[in-house]
PDB file of N, CA and C in Angstrom:
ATOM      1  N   UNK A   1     -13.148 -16.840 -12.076  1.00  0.00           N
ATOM      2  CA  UNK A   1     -14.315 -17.650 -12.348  1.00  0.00           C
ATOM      3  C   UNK A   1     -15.303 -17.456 -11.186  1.00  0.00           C
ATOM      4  N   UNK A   2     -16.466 -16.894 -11.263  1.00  0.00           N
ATOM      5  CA  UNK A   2     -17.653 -17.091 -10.262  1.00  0.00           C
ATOM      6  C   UNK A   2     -18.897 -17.581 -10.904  1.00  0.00           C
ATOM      7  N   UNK A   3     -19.091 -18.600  -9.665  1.00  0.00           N
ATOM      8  CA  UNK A   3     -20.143 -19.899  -9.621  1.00  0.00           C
ATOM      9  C   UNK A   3     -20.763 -19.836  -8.270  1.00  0.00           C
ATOM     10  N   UNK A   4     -22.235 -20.459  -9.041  1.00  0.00           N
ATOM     11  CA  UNK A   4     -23.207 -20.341  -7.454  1.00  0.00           C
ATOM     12  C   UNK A   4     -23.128 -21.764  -7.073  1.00  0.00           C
ATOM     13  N   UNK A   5     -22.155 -22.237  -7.524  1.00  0.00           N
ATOM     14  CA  UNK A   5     -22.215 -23.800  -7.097  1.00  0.00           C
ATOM     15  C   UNK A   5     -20.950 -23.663  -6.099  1.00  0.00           C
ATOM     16  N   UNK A   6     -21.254 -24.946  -5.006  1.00  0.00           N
ATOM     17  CA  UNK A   6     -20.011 -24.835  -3.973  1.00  0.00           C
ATOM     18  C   UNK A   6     -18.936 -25.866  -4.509  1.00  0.00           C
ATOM     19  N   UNK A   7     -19.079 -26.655  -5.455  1.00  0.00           N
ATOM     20  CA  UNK A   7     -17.973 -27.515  -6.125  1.00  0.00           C
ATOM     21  C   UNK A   7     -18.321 -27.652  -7.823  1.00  0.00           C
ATOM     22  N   UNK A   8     -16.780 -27.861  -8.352  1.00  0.00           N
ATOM     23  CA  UNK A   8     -16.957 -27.737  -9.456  1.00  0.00           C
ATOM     24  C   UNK A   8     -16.197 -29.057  -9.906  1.00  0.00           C
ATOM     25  N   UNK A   9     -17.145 -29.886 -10.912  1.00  0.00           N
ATOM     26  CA  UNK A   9     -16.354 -31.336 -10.624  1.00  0.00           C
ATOM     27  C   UNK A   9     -14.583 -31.487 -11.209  1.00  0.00           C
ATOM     28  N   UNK A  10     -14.243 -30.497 -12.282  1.00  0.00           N
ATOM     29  CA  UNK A  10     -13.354 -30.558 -13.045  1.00  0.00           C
ATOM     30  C   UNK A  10     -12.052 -29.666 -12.154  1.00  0.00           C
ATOM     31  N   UNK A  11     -12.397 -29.300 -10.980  1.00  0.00           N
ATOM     32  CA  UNK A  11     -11.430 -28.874 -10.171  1.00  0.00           C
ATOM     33  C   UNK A  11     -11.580 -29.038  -9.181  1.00  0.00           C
ATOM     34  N   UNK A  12     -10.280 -29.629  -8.583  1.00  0.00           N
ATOM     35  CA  UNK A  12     -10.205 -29.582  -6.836  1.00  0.00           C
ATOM     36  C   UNK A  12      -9.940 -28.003  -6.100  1.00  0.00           C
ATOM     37  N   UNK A  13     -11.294 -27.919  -5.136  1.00  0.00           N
ATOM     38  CA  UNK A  13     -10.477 -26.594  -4.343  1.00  0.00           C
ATOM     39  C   UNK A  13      -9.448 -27.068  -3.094  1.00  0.00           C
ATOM     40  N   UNK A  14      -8.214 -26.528  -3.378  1.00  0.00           N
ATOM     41  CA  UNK A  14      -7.214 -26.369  -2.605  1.00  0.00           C
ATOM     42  C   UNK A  14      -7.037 -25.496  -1.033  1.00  0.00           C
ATOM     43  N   UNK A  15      -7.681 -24.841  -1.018  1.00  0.00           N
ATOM     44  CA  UNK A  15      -7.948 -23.629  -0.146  1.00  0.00           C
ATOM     45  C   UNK A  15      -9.019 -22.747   0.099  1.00  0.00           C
ATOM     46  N   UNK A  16      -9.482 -22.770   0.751  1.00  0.00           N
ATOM     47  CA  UNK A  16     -10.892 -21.458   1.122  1.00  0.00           C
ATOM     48  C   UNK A  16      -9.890 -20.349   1.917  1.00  0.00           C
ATOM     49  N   UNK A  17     -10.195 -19.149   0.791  1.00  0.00           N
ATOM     50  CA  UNK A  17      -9.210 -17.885   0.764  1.00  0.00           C
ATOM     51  C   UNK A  17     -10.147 -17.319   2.693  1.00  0.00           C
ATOM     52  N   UNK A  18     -11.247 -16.798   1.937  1.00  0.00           N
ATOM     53  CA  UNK A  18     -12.114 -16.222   2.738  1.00  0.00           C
ATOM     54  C   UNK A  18     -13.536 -15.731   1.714  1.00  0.00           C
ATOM     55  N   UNK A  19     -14.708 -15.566   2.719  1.00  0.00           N
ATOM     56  CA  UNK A  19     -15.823 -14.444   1.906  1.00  0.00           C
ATOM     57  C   UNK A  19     -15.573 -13.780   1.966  1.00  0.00           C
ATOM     58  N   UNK A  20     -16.275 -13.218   0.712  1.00  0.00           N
ATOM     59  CA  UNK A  20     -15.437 -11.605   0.118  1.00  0.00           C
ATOM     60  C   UNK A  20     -16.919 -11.123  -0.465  1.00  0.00           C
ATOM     61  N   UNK A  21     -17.054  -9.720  -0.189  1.00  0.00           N
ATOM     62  CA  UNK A  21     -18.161  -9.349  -0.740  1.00  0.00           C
ATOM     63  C   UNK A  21     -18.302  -7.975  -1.736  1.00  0.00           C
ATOM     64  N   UNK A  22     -19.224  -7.493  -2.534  1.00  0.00           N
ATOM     65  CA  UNK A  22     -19.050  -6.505  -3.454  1.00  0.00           C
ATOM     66  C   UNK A  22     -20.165  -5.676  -3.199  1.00  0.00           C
ATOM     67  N   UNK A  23     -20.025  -4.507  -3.021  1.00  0.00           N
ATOM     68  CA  UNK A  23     -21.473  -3.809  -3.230  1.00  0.00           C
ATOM     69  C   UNK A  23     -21.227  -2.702  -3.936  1.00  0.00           C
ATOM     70  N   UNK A  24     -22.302  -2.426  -4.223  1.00  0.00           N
ATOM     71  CA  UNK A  24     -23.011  -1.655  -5.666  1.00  0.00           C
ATOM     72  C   UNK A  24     -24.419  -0.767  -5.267  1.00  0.00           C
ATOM     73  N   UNK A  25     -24.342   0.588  -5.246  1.00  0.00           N
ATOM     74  CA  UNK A  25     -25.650   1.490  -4.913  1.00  0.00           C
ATOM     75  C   UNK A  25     -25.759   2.566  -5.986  1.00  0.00           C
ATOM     76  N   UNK A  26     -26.915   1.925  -6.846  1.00  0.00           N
ATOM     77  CA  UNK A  26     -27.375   2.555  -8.150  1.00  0.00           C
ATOM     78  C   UNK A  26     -28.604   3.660  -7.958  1.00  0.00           C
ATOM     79  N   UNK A  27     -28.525   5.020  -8.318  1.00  0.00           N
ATOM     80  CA  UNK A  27     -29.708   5.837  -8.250  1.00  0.00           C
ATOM     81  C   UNK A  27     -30.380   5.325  -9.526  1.00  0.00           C
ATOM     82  N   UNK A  28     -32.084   5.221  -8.882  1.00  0.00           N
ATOM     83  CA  UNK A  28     -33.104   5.654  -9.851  1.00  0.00           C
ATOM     84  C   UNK A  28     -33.166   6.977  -9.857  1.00  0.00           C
ATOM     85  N   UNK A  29     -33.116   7.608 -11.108  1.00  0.00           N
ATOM     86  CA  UNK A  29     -33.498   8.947 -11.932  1.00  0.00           C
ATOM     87  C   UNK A  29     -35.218   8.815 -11.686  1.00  0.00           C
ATOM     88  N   UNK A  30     -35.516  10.288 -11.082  1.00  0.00           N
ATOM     89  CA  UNK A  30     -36.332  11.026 -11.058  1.00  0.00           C
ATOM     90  C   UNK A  30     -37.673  10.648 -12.469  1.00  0.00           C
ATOM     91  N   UNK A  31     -37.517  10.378 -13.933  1.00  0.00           N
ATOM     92  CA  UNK A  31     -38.183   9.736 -14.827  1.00  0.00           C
ATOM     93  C   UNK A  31     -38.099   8.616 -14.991  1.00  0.00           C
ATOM     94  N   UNK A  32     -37.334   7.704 -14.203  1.00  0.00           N
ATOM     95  CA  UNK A  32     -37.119   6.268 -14.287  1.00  0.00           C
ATOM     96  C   UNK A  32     -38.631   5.990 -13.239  1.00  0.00           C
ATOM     97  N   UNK A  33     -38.255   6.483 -11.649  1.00  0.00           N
ATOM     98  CA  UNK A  33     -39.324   6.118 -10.923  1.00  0.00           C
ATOM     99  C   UNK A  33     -40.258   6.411 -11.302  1.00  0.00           C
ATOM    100  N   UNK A  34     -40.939   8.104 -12.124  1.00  0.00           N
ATOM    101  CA  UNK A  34     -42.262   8.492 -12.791  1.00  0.00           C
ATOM    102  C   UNK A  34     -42.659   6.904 -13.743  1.00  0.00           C
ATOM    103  N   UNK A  35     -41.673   6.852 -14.409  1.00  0.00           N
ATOM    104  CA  UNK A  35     -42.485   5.387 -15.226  1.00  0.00           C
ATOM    105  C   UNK A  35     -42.632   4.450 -14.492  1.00  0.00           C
ATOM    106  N   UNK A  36     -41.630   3.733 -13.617  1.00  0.00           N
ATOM    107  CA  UNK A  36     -41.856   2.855 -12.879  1.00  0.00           C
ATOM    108  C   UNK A  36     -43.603   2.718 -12.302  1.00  0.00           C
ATOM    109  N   UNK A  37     -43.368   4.111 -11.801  1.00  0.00           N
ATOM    110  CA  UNK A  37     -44.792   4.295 -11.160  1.00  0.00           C
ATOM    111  C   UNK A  37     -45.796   4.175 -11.783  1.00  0.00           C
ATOM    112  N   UNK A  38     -46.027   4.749 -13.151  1.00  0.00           N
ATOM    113  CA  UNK A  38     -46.589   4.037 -14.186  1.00  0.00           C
ATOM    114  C   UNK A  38     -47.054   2.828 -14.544  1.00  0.00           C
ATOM    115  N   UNK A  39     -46.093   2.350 -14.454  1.00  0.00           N
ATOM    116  CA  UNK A  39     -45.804   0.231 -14.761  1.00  0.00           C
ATOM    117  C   UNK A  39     -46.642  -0.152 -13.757  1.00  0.00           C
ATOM    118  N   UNK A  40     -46.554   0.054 -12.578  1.00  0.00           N
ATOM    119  CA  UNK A  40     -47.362  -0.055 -11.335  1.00  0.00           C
ATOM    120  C   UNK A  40     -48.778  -0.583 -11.366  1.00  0.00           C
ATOM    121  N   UNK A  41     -49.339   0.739 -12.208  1.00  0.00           N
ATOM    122  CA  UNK A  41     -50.368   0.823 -12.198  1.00  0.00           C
ATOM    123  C   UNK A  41     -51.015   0.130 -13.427  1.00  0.00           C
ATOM    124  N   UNK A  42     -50.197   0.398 -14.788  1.00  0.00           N
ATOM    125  CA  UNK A  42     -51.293   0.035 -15.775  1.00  0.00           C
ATOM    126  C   UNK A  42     -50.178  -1.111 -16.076  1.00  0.00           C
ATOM    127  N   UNK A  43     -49.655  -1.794 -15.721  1.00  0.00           N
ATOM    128  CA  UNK A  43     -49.126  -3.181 -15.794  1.00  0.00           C
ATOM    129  C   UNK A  43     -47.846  -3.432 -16.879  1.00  0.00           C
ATOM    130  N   UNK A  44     -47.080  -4.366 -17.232  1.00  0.00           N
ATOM    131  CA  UNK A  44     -45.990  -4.148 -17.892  1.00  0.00           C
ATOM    132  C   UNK A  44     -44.623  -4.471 -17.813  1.00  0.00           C
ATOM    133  N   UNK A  45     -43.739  -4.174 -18.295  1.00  0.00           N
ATOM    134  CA  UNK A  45     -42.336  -4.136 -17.943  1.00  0.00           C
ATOM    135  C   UNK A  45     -41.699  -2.857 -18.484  1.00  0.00           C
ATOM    136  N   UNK A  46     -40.930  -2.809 -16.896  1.00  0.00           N
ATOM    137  CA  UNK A  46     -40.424  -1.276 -17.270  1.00  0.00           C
ATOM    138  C   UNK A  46     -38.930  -1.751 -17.430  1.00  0.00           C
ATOM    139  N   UNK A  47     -38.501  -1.167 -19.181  1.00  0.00           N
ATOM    140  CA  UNK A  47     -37.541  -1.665 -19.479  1.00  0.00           C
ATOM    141  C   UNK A  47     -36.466  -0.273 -18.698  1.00  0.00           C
ATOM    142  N   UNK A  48     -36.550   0.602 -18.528  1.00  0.00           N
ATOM    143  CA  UNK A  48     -35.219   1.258 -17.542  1.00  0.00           C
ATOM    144  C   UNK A  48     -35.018   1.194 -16.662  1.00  0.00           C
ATOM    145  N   UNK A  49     -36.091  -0.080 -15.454  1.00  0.00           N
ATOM    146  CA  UNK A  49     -36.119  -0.187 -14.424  1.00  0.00           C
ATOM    147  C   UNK A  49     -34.835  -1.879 -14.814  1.00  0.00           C
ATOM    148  N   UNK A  50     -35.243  -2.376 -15.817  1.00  0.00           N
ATOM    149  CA  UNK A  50     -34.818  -3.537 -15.706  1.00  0.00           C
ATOM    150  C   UNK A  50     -33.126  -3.266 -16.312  1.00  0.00           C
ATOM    151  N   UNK A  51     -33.038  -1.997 -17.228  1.00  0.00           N
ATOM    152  CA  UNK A  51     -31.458  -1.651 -17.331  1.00  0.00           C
ATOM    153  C   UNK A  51     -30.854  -1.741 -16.132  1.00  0.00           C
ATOM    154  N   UNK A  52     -31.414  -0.998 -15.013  1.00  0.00           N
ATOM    155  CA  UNK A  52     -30.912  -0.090 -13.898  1.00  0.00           C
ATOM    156  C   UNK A  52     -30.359  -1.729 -13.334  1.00  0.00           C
ATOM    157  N   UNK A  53     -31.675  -2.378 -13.146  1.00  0.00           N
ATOM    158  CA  UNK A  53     -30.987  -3.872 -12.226  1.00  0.00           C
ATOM    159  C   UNK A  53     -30.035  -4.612 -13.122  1.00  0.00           C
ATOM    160  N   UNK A  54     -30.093  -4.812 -14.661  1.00  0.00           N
ATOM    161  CA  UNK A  54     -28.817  -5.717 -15.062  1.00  0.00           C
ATOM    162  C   UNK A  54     -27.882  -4.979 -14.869  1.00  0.00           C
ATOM    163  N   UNK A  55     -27.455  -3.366 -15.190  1.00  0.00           N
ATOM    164  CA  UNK A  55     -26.399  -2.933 -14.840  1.00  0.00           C
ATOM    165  C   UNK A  55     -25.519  -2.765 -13.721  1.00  0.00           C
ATOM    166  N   UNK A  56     -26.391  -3.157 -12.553  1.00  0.00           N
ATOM    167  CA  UNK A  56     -26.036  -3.236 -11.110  1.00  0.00           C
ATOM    168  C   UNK A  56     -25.286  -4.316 -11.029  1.00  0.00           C
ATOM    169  N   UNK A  57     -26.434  -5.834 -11.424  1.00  0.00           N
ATOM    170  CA  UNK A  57     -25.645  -7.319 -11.265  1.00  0.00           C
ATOM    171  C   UNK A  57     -24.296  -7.271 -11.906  1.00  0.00           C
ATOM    172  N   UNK A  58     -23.918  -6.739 -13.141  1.00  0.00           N
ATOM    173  CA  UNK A  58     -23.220  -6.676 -13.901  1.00  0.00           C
ATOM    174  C   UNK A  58     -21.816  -6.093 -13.001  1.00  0.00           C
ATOM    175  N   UNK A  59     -22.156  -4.576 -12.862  1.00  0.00           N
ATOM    176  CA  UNK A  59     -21.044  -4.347 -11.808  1.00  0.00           C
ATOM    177  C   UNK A  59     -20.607  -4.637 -11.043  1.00  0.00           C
ATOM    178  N   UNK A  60     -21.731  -5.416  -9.882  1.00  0.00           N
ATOM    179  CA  UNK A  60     -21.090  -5.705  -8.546  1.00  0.00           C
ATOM    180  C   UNK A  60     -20.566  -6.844  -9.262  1.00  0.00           C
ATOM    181  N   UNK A  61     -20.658  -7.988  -9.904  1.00  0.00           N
ATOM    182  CA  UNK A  61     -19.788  -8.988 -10.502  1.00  0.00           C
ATOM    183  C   UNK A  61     -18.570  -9.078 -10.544  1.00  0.00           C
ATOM    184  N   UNK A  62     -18.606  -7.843 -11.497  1.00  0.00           N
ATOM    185  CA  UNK A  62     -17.475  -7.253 -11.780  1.00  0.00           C
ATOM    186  C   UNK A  62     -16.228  -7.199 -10.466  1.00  0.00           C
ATOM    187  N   UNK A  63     -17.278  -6.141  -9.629  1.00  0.00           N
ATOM    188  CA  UNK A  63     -16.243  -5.988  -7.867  1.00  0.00           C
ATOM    189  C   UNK A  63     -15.731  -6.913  -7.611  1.00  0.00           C
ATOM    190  N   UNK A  64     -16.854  -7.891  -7.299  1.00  0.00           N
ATOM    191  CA  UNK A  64     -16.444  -8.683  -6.930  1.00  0.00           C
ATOM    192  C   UNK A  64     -15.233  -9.920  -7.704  1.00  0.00           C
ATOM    193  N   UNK A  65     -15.161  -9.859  -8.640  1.00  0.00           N
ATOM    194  CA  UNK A  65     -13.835 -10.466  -9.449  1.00  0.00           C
ATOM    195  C   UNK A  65     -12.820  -9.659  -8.865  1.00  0.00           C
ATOM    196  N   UNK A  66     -13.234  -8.306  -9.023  1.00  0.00           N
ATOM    197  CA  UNK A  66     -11.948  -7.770  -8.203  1.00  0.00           C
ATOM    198  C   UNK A  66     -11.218  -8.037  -7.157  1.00  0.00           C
ATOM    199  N   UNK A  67     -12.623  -8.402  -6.041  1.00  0.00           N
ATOM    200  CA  UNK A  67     -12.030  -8.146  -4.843  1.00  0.00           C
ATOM    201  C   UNK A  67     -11.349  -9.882  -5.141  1.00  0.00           C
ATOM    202  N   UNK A  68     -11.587 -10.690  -5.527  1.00  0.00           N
ATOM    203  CA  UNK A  68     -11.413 -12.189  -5.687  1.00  0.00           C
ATOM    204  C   UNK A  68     -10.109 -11.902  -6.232  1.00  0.00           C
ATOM    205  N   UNK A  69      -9.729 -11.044  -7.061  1.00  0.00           N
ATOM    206  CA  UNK A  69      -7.749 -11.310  -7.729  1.00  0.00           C
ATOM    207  C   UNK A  69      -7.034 -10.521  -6.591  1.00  0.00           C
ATOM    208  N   UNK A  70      -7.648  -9.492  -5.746  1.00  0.00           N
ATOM    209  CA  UNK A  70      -6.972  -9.045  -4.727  1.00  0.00           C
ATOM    210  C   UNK A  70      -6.873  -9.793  -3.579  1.00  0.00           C
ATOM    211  N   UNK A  71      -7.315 -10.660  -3.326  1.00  0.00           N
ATOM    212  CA  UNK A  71      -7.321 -11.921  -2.410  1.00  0.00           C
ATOM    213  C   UNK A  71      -6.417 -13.056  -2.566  1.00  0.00           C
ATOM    214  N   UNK A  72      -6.543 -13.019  -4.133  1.00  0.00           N
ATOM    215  CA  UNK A  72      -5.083 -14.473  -4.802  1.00  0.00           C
ATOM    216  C   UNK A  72      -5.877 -15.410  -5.158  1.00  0.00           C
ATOM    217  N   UNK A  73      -7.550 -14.913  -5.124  1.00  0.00           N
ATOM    218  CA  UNK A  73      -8.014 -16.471  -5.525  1.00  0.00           C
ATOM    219  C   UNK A  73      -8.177 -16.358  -7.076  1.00  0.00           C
ATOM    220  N   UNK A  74      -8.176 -18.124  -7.253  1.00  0.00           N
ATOM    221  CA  UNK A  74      -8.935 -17.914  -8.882  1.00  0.00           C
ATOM    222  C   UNK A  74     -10.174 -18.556  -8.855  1.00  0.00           C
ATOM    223  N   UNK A  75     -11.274 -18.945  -7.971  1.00  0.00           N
ATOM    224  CA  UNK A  75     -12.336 -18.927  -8.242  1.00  0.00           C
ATOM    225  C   UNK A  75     -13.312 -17.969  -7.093  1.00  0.00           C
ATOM    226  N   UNK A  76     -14.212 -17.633  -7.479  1.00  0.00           N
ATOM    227  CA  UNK A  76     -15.583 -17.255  -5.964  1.00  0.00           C
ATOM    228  C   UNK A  76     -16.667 -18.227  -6.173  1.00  0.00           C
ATOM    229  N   UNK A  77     -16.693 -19.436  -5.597  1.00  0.00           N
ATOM    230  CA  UNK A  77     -18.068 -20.157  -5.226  1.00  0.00           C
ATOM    231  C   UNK A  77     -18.925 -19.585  -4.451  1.00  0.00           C
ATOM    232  N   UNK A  78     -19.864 -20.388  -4.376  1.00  0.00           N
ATOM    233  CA  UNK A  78     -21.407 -20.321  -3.717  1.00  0.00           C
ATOM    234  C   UNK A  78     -21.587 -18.522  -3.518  1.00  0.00           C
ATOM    235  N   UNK A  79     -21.836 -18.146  -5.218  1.00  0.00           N
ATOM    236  CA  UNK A  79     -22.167 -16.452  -5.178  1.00  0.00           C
ATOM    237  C   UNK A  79     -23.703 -16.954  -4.903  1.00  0.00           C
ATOM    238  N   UNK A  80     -24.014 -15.525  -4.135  1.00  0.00           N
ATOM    239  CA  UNK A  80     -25.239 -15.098  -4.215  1.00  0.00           C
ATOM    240  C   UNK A  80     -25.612 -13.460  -4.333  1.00  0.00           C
ATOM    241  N   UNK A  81     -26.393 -13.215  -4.908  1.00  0.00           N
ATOM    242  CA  UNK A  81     -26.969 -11.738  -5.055  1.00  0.00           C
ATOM    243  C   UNK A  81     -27.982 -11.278  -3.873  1.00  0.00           C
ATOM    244  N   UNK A  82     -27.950 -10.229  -3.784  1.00  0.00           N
ATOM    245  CA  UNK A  82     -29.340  -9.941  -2.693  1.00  0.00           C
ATOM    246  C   UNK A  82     -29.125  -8.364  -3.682  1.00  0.00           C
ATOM    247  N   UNK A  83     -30.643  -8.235  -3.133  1.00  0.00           N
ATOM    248  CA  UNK A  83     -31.109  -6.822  -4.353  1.00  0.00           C
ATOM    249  C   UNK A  83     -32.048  -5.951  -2.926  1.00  0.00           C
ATOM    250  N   UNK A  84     -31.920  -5.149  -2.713  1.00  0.00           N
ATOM    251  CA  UNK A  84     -32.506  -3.903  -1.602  1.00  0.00           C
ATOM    252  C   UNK A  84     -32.598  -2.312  -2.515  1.00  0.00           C
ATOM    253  N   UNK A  85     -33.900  -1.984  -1.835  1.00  0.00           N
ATOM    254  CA  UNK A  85     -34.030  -0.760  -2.309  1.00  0.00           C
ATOM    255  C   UNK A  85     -34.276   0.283  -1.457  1.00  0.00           C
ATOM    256  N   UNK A  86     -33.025   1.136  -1.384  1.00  0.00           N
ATOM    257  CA  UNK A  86     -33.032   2.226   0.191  1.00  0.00           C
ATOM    258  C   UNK A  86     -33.780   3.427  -0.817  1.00  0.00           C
ATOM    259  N   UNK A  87     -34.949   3.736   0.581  1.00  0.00           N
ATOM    260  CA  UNK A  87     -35.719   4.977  -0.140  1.00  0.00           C
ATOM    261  C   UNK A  87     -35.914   5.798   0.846  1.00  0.00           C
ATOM    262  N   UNK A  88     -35.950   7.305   0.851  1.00  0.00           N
ATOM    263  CA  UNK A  88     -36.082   8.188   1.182  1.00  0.00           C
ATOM    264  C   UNK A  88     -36.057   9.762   0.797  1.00  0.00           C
ATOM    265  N   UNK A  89     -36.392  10.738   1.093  1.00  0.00           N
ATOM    266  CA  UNK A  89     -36.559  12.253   0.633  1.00  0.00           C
ATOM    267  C   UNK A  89     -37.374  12.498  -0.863  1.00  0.00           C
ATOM    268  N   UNK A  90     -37.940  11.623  -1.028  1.00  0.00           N
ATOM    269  CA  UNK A  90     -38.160  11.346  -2.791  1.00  0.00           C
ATOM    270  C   UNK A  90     -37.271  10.707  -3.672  1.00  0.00           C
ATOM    271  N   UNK A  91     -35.942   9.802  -3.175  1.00  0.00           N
ATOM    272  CA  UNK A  91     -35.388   9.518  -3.755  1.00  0.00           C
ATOM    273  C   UNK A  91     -35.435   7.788  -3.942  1.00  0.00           C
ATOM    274  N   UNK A  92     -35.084   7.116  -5.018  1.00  0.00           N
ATOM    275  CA  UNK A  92     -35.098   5.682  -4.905  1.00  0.00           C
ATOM    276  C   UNK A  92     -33.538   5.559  -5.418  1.00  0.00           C
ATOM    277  N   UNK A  93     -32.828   4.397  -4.041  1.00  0.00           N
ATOM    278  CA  UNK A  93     -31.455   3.732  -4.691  1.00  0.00           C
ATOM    279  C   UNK A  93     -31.601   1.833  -4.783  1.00  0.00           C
ATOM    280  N   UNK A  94     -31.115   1.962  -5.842  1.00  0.00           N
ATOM    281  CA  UNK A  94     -31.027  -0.038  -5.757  1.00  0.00           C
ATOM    282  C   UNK A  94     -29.334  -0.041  -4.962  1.00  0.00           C
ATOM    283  N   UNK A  95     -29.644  -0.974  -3.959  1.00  0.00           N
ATOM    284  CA  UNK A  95     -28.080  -1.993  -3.728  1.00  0.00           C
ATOM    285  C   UNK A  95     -28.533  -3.313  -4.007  1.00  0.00           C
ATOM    286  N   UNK A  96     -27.460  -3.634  -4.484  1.00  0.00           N
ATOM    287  CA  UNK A  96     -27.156  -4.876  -5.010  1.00  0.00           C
ATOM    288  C   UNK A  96     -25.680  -5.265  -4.050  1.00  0.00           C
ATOM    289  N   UNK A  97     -25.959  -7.097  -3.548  1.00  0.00           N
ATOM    290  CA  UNK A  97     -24.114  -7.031  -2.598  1.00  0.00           C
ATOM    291  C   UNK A  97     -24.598  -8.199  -2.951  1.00  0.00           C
ATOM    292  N   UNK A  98     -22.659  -8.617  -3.552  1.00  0.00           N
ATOM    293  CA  UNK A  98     -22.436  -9.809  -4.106  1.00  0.00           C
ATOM    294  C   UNK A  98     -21.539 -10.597  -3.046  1.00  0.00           C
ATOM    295  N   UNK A  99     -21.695 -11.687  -2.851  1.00  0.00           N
ATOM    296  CA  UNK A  99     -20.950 -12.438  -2.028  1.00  0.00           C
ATOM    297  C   UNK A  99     -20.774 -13.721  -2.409  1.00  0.00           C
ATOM    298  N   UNK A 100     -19.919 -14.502  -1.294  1.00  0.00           N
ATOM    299  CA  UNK A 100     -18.822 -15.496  -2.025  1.00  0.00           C
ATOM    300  C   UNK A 100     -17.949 -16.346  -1.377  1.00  0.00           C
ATOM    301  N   UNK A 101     -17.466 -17.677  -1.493  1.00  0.00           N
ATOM    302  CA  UNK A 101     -16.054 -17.551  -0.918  1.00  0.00           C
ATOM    303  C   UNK A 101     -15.111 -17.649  -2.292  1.00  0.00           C
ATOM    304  N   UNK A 102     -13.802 -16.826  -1.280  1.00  0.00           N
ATOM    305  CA  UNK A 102     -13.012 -16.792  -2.295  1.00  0.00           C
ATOM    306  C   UNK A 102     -12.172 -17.759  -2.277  1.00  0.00           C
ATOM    307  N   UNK A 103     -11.794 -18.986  -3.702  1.00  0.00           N
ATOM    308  CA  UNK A 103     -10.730 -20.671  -3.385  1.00  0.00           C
ATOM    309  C   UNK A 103      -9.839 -20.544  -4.273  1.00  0.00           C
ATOM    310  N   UNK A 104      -8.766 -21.281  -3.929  1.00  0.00           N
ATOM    311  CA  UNK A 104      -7.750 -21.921  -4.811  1.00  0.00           C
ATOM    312  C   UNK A 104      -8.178 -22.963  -5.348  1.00  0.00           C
ATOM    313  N   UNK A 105      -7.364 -23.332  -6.649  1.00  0.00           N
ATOM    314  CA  UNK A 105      -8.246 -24.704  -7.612  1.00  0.00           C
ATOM    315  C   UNK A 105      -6.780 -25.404  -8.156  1.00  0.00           C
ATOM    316  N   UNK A 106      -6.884 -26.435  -8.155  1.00  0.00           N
ATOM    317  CA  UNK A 106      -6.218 -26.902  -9.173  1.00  0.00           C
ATOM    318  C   UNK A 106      -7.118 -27.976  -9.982  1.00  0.00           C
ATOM    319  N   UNK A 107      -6.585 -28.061 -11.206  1.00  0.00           N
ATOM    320  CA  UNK A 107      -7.944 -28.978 -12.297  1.00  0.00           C
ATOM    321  C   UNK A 107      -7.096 -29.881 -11.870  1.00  0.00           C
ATOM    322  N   UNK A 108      -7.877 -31.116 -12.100  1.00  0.00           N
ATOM    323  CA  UNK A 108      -8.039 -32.756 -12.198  1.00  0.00           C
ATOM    324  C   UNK A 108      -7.926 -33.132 -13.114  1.00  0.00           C
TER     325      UNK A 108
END
């Protein structure tokens, strides 16, 4: 279970495992940025720019559940996303890093 909330009323956390974090570094394609660049200018939404970012959130999520059952927890509270875009040589990458703590729960 991951929540951006630090308590959840229907369970007691038992334990704070540790933060645990996920990252995720997605290339923009060479015709993704040409449109992007596009969008820029004559205004819009660039829907392969906006694939590129749900598919990112989506994955690092994902990691991060991972890294959360490799830890022993069953929940990650207080997630947050941060979104960065490393650029250089002509190239554009999205990171996306998911973070967290990882708890024990028992319901109430």
């Amino acid at each position: 279970m991951l929540t951006t909330e630090f308590a959840m009323p229907e369970y007691k956390i038992t334990q704070r495992l540790e933060i645990i974090t996920a990252e995720c570094v997605f290339g923009m394609n060479m015709f993704r940025d040409m449109f992007a660049s596009i969008r820029d200018i004559v205004g819009g939404r660039s829907s392969a720019s906006q694939k590129v970012l749900r598919d990112a959130r989506k994955t690092c999520l994902t990691e991060l559940r991972r890294e959360a059952l490799i830890a022993g927890a069953d929940a990650v509270i207080g997630v947050d996303l941060d979104y960065s875009e490393v650029s250089g040589d002509g190239k554009s990458m999205l990171m996306v890093v998911a973070s967290g703590t990882a708890v024990k729960l028992q319901a109430i």
